[in-house]
C-alpha atoms as a PDB file:
ATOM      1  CA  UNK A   1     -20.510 164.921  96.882  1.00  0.00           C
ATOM      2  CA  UNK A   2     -21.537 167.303  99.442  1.00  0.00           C
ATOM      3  CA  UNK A   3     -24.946 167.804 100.243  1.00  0.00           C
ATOM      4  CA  UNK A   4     -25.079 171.460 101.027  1.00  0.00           C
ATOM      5  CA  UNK A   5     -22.616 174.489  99.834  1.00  0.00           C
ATOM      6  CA  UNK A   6     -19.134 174.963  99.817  1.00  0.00           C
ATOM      7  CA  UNK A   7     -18.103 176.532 103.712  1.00  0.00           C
ATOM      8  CA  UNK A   8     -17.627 180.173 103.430  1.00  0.00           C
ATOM      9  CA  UNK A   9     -13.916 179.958 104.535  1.00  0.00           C
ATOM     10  CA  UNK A  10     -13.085 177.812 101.447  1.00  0.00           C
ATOM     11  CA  UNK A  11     -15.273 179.745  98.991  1.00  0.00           C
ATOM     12  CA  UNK A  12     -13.334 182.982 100.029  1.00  0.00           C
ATOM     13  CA  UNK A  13     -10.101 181.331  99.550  1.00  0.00           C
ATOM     14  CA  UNK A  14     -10.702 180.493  96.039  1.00  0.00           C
ATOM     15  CA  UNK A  15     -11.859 183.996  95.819  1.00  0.00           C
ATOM     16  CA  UNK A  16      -8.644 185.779  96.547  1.00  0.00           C
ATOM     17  CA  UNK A  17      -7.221 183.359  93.141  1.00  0.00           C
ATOM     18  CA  UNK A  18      -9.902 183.747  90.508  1.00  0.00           C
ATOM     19  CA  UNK A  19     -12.381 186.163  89.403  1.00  0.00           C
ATOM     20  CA  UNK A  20     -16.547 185.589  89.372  1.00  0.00           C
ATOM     21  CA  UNK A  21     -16.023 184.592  85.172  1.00  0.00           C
ATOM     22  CA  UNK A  22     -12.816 182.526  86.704  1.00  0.00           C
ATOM     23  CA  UNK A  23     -14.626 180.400  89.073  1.00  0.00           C
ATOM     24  CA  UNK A  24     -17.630 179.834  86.017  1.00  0.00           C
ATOM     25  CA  UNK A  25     -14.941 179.030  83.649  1.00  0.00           C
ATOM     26  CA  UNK A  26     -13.298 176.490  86.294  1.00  0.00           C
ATOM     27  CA  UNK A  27     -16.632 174.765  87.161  1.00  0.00           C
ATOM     28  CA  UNK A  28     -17.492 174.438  83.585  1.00  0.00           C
ATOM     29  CA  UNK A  29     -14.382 172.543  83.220  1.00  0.00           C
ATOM     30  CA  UNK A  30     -14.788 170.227  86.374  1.00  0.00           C
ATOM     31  CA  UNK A  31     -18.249 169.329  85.085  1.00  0.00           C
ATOM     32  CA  UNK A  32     -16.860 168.730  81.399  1.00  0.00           C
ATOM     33  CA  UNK A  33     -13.965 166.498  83.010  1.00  0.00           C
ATOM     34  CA  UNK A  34     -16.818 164.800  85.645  1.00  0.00           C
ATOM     35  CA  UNK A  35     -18.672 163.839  82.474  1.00  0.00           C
ATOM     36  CA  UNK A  36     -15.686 162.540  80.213  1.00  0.00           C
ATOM     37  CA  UNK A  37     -14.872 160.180  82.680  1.00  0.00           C
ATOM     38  CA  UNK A  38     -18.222 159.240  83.631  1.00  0.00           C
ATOM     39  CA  UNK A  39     -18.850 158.166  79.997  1.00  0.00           C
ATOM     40  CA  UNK A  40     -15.374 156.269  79.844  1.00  0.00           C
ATOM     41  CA  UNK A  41     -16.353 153.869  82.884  1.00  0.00           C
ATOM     42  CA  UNK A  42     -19.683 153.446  81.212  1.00  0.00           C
ATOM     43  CA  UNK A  43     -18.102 152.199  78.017  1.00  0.00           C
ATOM     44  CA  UNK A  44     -15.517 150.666  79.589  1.00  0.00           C
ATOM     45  CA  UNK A  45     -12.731 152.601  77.836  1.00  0.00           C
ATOM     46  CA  UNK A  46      -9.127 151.281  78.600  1.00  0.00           C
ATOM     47  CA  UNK A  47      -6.682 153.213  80.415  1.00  0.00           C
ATOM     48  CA  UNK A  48      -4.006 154.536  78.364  1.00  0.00           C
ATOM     49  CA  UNK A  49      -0.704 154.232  80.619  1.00  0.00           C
END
């Protein structure tokens, strides 16, 4: 995890492929996924192959 911002240069890239509600949508979704899996290491959840 970085401990300051995102660089400019990579922020505007993602810019010219999503809109402002886009980007909000697509974080909401990293943190959702971030969480899932947190909780399925905690409770030692099996990997389904």
């Amino acid at each position: 995890m970085h401990q300051e911002h995102v660089p400019d240069a990579v922020y505007e890239r993602v810019r010219e492929h999503f809109s402002e509600e886009d980007m909000v949508h697509l974080t909401m979704a990293i943190i959702a996924i971030n969480a899932w899996n947190r909780l399925a290491i905690g409770f030692r959840t099996p990997i389904n192959r």
